[in-house]
Protein backbone atom coordinates (compact mmCIF):
# COMPACT_ATOMS: atom_id res chain seq x y z
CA UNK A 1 56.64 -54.00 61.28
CA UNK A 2 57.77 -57.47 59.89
CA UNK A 3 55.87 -60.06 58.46
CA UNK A 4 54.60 -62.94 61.51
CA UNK A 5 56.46 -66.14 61.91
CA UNK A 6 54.63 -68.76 59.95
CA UNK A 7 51.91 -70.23 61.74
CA UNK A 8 48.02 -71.83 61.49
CA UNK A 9 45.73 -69.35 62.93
CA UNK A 10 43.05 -71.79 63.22
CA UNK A 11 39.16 -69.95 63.79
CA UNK A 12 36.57 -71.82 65.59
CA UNK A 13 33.23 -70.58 64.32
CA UNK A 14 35.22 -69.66 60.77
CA UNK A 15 31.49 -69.62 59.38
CA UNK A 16 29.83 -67.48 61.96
CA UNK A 17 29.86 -63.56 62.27
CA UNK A 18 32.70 -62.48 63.89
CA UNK A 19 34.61 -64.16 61.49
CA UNK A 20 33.21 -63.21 58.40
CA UNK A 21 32.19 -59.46 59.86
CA UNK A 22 35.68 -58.47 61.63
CA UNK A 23 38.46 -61.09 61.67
CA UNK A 24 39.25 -62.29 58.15
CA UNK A 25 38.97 -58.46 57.25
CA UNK A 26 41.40 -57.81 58.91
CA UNK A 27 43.31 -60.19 58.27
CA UNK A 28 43.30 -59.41 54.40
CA UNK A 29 44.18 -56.06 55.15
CA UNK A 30 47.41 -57.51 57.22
CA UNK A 31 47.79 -59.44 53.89
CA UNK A 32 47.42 -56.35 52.08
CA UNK A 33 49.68 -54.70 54.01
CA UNK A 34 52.54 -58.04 54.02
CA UNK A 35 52.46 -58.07 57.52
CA UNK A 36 51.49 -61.70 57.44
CA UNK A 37 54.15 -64.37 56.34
CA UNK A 38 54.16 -65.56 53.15
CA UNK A 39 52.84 -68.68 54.02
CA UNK A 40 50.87 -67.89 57.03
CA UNK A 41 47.59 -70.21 56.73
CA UNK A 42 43.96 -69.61 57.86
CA UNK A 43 41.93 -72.53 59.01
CA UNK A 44 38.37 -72.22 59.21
CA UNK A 45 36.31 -74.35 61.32
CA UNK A 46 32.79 -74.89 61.77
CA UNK A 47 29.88 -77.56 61.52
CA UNK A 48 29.50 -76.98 58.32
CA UNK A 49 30.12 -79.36 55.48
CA UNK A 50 32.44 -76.73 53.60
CA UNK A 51 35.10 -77.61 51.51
CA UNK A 52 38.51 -75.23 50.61
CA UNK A 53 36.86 -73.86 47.57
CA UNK A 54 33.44 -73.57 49.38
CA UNK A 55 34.81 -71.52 52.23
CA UNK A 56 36.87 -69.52 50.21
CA UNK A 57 33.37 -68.63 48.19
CA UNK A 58 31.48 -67.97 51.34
CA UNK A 59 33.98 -65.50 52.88
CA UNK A 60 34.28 -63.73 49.49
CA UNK A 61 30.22 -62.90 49.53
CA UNK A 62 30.57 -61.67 53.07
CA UNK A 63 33.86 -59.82 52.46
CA UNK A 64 32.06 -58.16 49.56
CA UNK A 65 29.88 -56.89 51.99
CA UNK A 66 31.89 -55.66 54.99
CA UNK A 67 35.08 -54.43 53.20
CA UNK A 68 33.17 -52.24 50.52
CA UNK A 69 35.49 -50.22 48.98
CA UNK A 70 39.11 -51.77 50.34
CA UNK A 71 37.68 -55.09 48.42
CA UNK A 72 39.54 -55.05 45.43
CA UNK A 73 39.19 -58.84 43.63
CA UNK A 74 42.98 -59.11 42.80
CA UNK A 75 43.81 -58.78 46.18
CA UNK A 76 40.88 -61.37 47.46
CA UNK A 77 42.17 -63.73 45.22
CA UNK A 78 45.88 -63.92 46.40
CA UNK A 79 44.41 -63.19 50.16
CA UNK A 80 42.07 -66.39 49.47
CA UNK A 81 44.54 -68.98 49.07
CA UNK A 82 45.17 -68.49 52.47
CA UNK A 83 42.41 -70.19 53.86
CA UNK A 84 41.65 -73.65 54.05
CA UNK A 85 38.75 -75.40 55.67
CA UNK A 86 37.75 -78.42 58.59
CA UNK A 87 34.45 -79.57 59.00
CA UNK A 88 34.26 -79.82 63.21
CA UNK A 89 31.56 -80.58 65.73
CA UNK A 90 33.42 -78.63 68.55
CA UNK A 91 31.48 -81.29 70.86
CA UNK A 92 32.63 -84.40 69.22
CA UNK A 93 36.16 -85.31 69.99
CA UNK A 94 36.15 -88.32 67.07
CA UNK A 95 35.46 -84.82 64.87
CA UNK A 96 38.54 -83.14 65.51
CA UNK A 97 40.16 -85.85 63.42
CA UNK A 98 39.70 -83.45 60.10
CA UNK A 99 41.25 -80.60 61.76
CA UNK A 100 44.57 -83.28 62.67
CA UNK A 101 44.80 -83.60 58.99
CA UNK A 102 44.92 -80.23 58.00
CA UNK A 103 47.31 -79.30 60.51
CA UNK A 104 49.56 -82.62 59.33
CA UNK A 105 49.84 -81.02 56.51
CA UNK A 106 52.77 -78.94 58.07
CA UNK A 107 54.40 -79.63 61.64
CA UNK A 108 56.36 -76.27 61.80
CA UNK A 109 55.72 -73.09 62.98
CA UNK A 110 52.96 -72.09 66.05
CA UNK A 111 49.53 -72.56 65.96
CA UNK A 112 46.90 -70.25 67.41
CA UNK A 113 43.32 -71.01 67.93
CA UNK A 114 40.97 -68.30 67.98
CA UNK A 115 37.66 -69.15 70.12
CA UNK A 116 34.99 -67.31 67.98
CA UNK A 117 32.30 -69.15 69.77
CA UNK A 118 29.91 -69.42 72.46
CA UNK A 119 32.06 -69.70 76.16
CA UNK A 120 30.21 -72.30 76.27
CA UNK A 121 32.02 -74.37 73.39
CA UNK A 122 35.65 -73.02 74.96
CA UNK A 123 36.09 -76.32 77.46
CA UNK A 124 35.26 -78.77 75.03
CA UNK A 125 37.40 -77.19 72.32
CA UNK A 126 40.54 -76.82 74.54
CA UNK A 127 39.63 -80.37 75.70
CA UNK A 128 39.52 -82.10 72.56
CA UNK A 129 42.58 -79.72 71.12
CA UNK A 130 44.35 -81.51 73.81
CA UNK A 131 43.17 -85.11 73.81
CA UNK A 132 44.18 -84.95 69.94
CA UNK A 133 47.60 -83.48 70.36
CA UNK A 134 46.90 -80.45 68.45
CA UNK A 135 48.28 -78.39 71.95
CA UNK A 136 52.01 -77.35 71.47
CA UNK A 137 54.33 -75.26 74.01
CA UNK A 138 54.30 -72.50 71.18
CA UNK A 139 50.41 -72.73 70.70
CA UNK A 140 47.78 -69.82 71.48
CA UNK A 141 44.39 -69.73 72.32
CA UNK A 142 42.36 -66.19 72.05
CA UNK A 143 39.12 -66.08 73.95
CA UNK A 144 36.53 -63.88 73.08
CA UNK A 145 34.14 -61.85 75.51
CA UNK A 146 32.03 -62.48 77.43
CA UNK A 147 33.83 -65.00 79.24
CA UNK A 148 31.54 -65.81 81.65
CA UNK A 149 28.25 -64.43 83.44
CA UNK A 150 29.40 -63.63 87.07
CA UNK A 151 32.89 -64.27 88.24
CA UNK A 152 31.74 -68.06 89.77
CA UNK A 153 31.44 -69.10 85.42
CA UNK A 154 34.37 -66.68 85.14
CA UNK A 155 36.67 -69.09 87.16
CA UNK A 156 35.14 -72.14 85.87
CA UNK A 157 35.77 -71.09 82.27
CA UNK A 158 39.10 -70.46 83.03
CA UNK A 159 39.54 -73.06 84.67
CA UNK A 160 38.97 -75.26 82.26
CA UNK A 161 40.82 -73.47 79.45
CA UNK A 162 43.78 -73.80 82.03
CA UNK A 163 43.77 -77.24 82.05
CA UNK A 164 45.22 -76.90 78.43
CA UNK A 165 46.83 -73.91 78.13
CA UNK A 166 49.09 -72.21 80.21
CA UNK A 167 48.52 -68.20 81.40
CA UNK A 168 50.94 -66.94 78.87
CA UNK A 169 49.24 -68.85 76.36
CA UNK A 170 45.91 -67.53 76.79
CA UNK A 171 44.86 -64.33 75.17
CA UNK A 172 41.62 -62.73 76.08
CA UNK A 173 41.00 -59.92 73.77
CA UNK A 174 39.25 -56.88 74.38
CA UNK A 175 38.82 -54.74 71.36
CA UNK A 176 38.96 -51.89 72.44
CA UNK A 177 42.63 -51.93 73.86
CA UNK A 178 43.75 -52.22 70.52
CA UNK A 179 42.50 -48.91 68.87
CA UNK A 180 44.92 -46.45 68.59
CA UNK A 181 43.89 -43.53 70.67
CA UNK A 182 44.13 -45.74 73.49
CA UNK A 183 47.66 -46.72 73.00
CA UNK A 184 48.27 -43.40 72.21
CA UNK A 185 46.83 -42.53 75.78
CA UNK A 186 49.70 -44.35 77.07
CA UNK A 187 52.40 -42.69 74.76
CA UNK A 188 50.68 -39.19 75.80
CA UNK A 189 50.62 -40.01 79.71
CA UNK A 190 54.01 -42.01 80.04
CA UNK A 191 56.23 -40.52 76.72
CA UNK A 192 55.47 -36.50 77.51
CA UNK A 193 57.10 -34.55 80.43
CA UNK A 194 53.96 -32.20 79.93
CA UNK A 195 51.07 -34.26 80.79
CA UNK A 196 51.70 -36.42 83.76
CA UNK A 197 52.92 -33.85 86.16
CA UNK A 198 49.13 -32.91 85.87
CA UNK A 199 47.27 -35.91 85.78
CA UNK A 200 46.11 -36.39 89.47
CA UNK A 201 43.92 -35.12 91.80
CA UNK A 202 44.92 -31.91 91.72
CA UNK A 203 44.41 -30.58 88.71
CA UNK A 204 41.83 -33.16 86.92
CA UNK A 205 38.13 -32.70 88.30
CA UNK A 206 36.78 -35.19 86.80
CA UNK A 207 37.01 -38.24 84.73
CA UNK A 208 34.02 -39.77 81.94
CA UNK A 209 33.97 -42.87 79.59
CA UNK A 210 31.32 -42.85 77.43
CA UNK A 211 30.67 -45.96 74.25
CA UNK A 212 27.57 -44.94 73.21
CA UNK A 213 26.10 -46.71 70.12
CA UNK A 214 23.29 -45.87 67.82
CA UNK A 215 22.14 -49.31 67.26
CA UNK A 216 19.81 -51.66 69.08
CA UNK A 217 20.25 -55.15 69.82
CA UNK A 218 20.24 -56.21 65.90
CA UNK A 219 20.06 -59.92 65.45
CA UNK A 220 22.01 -60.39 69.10
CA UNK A 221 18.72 -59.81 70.44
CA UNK A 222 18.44 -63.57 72.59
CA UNK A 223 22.26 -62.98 73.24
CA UNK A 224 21.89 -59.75 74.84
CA UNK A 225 18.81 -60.18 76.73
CA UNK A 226 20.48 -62.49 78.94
CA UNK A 227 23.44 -60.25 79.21
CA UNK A 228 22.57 -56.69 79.13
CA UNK A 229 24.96 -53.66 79.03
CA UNK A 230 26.57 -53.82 82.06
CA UNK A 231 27.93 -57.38 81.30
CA UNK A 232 28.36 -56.45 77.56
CA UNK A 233 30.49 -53.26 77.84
CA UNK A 234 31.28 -51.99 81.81
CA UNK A 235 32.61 -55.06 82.64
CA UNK A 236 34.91 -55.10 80.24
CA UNK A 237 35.53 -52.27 77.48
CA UNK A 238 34.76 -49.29 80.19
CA UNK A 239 36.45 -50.70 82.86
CA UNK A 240 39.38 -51.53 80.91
CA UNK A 241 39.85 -47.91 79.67
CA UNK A 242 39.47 -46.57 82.99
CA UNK A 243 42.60 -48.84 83.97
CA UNK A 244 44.65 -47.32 81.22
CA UNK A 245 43.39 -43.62 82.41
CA UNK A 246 44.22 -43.90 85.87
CA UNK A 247 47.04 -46.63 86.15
CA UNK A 248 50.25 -45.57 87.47
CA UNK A 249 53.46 -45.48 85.35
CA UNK A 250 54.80 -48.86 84.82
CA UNK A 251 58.25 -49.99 84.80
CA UNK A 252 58.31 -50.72 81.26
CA UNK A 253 56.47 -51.67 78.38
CA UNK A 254 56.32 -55.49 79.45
CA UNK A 255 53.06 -57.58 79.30
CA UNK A 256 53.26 -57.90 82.89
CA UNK A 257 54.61 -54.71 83.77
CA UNK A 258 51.63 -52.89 82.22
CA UNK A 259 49.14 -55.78 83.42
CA UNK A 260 50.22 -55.38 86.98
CA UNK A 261 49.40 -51.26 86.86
CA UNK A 262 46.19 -52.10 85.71
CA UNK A 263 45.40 -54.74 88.43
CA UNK A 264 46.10 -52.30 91.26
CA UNK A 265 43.33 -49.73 90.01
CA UNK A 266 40.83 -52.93 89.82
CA UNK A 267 41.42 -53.54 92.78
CA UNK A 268 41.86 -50.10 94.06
CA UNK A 269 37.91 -49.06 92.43
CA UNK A 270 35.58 -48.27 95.81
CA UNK A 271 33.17 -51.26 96.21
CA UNK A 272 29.78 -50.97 95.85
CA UNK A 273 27.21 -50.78 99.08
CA UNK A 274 23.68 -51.46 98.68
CA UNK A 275 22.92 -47.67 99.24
CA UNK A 276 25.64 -46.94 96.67
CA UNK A 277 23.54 -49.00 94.42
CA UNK A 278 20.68 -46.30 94.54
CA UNK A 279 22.90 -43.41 94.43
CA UNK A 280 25.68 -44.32 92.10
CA UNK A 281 24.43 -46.25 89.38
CA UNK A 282 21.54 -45.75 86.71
CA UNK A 283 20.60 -48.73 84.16
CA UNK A 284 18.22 -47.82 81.84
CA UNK A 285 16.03 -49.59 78.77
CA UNK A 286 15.37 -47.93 75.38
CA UNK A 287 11.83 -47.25 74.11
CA UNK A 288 10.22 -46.57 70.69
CA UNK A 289 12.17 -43.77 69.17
CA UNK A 290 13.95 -42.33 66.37
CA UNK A 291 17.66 -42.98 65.27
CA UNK A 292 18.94 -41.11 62.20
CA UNK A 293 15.62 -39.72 61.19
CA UNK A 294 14.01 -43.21 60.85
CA UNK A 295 11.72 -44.20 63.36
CA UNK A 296 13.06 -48.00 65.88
CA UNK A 297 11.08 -50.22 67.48
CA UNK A 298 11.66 -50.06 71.69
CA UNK A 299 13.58 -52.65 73.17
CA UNK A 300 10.72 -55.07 74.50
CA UNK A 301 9.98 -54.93 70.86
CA UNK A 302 13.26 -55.91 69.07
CA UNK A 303 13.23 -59.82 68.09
CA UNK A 304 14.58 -62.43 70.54
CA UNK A 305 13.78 -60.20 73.45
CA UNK A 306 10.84 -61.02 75.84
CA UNK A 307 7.85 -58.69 76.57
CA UNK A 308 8.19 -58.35 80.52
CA UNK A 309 12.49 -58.47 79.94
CA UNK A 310 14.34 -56.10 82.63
CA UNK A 311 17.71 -56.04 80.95
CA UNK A 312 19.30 -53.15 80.87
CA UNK A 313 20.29 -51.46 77.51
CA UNK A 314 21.94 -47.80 78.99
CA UNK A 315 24.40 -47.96 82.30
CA UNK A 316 26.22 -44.89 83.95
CA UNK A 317 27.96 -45.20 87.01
CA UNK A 318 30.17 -43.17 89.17
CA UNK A 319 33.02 -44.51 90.35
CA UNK A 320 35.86 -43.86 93.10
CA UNK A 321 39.53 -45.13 93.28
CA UNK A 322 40.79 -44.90 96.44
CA UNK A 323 44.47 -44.10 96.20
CA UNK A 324 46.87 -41.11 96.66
CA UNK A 325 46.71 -40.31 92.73
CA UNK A 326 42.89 -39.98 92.45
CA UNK A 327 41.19 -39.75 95.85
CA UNK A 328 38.13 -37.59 95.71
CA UNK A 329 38.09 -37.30 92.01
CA UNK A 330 34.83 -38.96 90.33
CA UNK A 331 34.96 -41.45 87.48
CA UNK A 332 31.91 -41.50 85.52
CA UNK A 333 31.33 -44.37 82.88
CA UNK A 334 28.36 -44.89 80.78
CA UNK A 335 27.26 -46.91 77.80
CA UNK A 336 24.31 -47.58 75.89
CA UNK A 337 22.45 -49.04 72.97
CA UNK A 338 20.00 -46.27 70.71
CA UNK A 339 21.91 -43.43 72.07
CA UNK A 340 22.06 -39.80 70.09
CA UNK A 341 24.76 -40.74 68.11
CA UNK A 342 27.87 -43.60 68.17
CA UNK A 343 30.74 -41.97 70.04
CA UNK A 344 33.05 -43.51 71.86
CA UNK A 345 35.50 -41.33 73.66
CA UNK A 346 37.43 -40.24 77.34
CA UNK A 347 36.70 -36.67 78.89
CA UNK A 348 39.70 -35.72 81.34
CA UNK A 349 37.73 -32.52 82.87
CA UNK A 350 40.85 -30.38 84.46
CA UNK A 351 40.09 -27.75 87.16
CA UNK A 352 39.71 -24.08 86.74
CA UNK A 353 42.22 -21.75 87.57
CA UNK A 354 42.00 -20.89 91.38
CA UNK A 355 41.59 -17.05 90.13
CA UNK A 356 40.77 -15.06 87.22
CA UNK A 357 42.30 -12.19 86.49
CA UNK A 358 40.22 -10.92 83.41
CA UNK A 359 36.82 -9.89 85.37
CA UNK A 360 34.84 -12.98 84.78
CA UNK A 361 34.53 -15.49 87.88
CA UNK A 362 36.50 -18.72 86.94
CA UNK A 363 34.16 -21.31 85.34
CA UNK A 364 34.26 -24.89 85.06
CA UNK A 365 32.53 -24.74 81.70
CA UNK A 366 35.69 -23.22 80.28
CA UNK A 367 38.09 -25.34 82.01
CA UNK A 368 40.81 -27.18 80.32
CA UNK A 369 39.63 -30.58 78.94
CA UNK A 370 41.60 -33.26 76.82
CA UNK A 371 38.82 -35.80 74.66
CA UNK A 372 40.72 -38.89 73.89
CA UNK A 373 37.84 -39.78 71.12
CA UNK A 374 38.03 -43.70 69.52
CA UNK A 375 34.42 -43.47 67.39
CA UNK A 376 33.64 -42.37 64.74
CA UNK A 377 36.96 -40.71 64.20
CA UNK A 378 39.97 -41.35 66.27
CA UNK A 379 41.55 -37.84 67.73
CA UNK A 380 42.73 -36.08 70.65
CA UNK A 381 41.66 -32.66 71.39
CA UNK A 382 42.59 -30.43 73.87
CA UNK A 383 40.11 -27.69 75.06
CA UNK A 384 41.93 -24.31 76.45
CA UNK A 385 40.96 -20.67 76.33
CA UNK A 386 42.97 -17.48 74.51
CA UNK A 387 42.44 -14.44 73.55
CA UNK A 388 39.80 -13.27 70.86
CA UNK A 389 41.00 -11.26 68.21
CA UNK A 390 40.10 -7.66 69.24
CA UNK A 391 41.22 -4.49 71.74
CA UNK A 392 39.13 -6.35 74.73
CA UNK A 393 40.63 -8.49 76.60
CA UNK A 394 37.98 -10.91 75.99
CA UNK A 395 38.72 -15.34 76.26
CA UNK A 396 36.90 -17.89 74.07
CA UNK A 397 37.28 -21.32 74.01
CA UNK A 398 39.78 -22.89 71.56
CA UNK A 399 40.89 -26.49 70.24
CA UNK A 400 44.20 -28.23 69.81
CA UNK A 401 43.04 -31.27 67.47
CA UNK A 402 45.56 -34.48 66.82
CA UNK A 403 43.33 -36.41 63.83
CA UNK A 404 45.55 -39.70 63.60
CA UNK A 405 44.58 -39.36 59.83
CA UNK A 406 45.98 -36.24 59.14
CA UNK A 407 49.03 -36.63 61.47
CA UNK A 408 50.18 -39.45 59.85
CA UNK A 409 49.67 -40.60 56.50
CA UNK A 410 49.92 -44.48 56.53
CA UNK A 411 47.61 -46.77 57.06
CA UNK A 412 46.03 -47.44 60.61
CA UNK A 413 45.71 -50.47 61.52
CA UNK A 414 42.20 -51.25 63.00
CA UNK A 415 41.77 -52.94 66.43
CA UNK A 416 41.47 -56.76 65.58
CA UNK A 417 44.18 -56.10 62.97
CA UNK A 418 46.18 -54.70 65.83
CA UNK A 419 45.16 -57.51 68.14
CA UNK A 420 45.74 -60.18 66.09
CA UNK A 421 49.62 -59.25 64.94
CA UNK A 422 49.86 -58.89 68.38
CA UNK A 423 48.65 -62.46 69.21
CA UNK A 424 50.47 -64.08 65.99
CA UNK A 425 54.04 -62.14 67.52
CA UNK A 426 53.06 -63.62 71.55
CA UNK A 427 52.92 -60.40 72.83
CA UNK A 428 50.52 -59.98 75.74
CA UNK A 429 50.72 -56.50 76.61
CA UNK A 430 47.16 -55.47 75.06
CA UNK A 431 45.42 -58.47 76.65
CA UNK A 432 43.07 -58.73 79.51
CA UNK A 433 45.06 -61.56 82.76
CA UNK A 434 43.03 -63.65 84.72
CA UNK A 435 43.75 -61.80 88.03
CA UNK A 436 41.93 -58.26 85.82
CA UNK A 437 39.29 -60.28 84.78
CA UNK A 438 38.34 -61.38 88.34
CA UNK A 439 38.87 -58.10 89.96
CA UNK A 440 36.45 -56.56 87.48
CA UNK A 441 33.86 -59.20 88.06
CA UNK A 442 34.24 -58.67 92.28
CA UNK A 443 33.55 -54.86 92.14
CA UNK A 444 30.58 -55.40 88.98
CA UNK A 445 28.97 -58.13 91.18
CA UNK A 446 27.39 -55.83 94.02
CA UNK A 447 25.94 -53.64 91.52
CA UNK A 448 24.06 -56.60 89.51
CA UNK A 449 23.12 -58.10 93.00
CA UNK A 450 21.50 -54.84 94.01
CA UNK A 451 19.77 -54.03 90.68
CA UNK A 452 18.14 -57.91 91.05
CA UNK A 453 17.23 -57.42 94.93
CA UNK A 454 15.74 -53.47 94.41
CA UNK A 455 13.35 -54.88 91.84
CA UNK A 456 13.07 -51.81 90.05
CA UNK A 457 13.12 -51.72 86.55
CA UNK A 458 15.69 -50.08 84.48
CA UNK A 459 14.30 -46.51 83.71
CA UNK A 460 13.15 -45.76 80.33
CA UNK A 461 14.22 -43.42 77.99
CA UNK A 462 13.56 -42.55 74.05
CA UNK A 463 15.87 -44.08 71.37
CA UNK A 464 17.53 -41.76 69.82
CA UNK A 465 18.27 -39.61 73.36
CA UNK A 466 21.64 -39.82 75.42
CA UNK A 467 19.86 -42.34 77.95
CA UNK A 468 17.57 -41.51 81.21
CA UNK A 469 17.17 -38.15 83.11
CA UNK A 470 18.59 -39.47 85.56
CA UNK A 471 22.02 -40.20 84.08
CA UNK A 472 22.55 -36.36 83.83
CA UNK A 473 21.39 -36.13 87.78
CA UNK A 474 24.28 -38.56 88.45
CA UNK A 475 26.37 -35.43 87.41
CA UNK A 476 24.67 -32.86 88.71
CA UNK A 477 24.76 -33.65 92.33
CA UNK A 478 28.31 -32.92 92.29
CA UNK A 479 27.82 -30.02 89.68
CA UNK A 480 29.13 -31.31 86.72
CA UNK A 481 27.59 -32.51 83.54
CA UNK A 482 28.35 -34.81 80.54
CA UNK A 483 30.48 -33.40 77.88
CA UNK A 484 27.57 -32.61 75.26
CA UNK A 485 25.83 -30.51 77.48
CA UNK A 486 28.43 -28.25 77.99
């Protein structure tokens, strides 16, 4: 890949986690790697009374920290005179005066702004972007999740980023569309005569998404309590990766092209009923456990989250698409926070053969079964049966493993490294439209709406398990379990 155009890539919240923890990361790896033009600048901004040198010194503590071993000082220092620094109150527009002069300093190239904030900030940054003439034709903005907290704030967020920046300006990122095994999902299903004769309802019985992480809430705790999982992660990440699973083939490899596949299984997804609610959903809320071998605290415990809270840390779901391709066959999606271990990965369950000819009855246990995994190691397996060594004519289950870091050699890039050459180049493909956005909000709302009106609370279960019971019974009504208990 060649180096980006020259451009400001200008952070809002430069000082804050996101930044420090993933973003300028990866963006020394990209400058590791000279896929970032020579004179490519970073701009930090925050409320902080920083200057150059100042920033430069904080990010080089918290690189320190989050690059470990890929932080070699040589590298840091050339990567470091990169970034230069504007103290801005996002909510003062006389403020954005200091960011005018750094960007003065040179008129050519474009300029993206990366919205590491609170949604809340995004209107009066885009607004005050604007009213000091910071806004180009060639400028970006990249909005990070969650972008609202029903699709009503959805609209009005966008809305008001709109105002500023036109659609194919505006980059909403979802992480998790730029790890590889993902995009390799598409080059398996669309580049490989062998797969997508198969992948329908015919042959696959069954379809689960599972992110499942290990942690709690950390130091997000007043964050998430007023979010919860299903906000967090379904509405987004899971639903997202079921688009890429079940879309149909596009025409080509075009932002809107892919964008428009994805859109018709939004919109395609069986809406929830209030009995559906009952049936076809299970939230759950961690409690005093264990997670590798150390004993955690339960949810109502964790800092920043109140006593009586109802938020839900675990969600599973089953889901239904109602078109020709997948009609009848079950989706299941689940997340949670204190789970077993951090996996996230995609189970495509295939169906048994209609008859076995070597004595045994056909079992779905043994079934074909490609895992598309993305944490902790990115691979795709696929799960068949041959023959055991021997004079019996006797079947055992066997594994055809792709490890991306055995296959090829090189570097991977990691997902905000992806994402970001991505939004540096203007390609769109890997980010989330308006019109996706708002279909996943309409089929997420009934399920929030019936949680709040049940008045149930979200089922406990012990950190350090794979969620409530009654995520398993989800499965079991319709005979099928998650992948680790097979």
């Amino acid at each position: 890949m060649a180096p980006t155009r020259p451009l400001d890539l200008v952070i809002f919240g430069g000082t804050g986690d996101l930044a420090m923890r993933k973003l300028l990361p990866a963006l020394y790896h990209l400058h590791c790697d000279a896929l970032l033009a020579p004179d490519a600048r970073i701009v930090g901004v925050a409320r902080d009374e920083l200057d150059d040198a100042g920033y430069r010194a904080l990010s080089s503590e918290h690189a320190r920290r989050f690059l470990g071993r890929d932080f070699r000082s040589e590298d840091w220092e050339s990567f470091s005179t990169r970034l230069v620094y504007a103290p801005v109150d996002a909510l003062q527009a006389d403020s954005f005066a200091a960011l005018t002069r750094r960007l003065d300093e040179r008129a050519d190239g474009p300029r993206v702004f990366y919205l590491s904030t609170a949604p809340g900030l995004f209107s009066a940054i885009c607004r005050n972007l604007d009213a000091a003439g910071l806004i180009g034709a060639d400028s970006r903005v990249v909005l990070e999740k969650p972008l609202g907290h029903d699709l009503a704030s959805s609209r009005r967020i966008n809305d008001e980023v709109g105002r500023h920046f036109g659609e194919e300006q505006i980059y909403r990122i979802d992480h998790y569309l730029g790890k590889e095994p993902v995009q390799n999902l598409l080059a398996l299903r669309f580049g490989n005569a062998l797969i997508e004769p198969l992948w329908r309802r015919e042959w696959v019985r069954d379809v689960q998404i599972t992110v499942a992480e290990q942690v709690g809430v950390e130091s997000r705790g007043d964050f998430y309590d007023r979010v919860g999982a299903m906000r967090d992660m379904v509405q987004n990440h899971l639903l997202q990766l079921l688009c890429i699973v079940a879309m149909e083939p596009p025409a080509s490899i075009n932002p809107d092209a892919v964008r428009d596949e994805k859109l018709k299984i939004l919109r395609a997804l069986r809406p929830f009923t209030p009995g559906d609610v009952a049936a076809r959903s299970v939230r759950g809320q961690y409690r005093a456990g264990a997670s590798a071998g150390q004993p955690v605290p339960g949810y109502v415990d964790e800092p920043g989250i109140a006593r009586e809270s109802a938020t839900e840390t675990f969600v599973a779901l089953k889901a239904e698409i109602d078109t020709w391709r997948w009609a009848g066959v079950p989706f299941f999606l689940r997340t949670g926070k204190r789970m077993q271990e951090k996996v996230a990965e995609i189970v495509i369950n295939f169906r048994a053969v209609p008859h076995s000819i070597f004595g045994v009855p056909a079992s779905p246990l043994h079934a074909n079964r490609m895992v598309i995994r993305m944490q902790p190691e990115e691979t795709v397996d696929l799960h068949l049966l041959a023959k055991q060594p021997g004079d019996v004519m006797q079947l055992q289950p066997v594994r055809l493993n792709l490890d991306f870091a055995e296959a090829f050699r090189s570097r991977r890039l990691e997902a905000y490294e992806r994402l970001l050459m991505d939004v540096m180049r203007g390609n769109l493909t890997l980010f989330v439209r308006r019109d996706e956005q708002e279909a996943a909000w309409r089929w997420v709302e009934p399920i929030l709406a019936g949680w709040e009106q049940s008045g149930e609370r979200p089922k406990p279960y012990t950190a350090g398990t794979w969620g409530p019971s009654a995520s398993s019974a989800l499965l079991s009504r319709d005979g099928l379990c998650w992948h680790e208990e097979i």
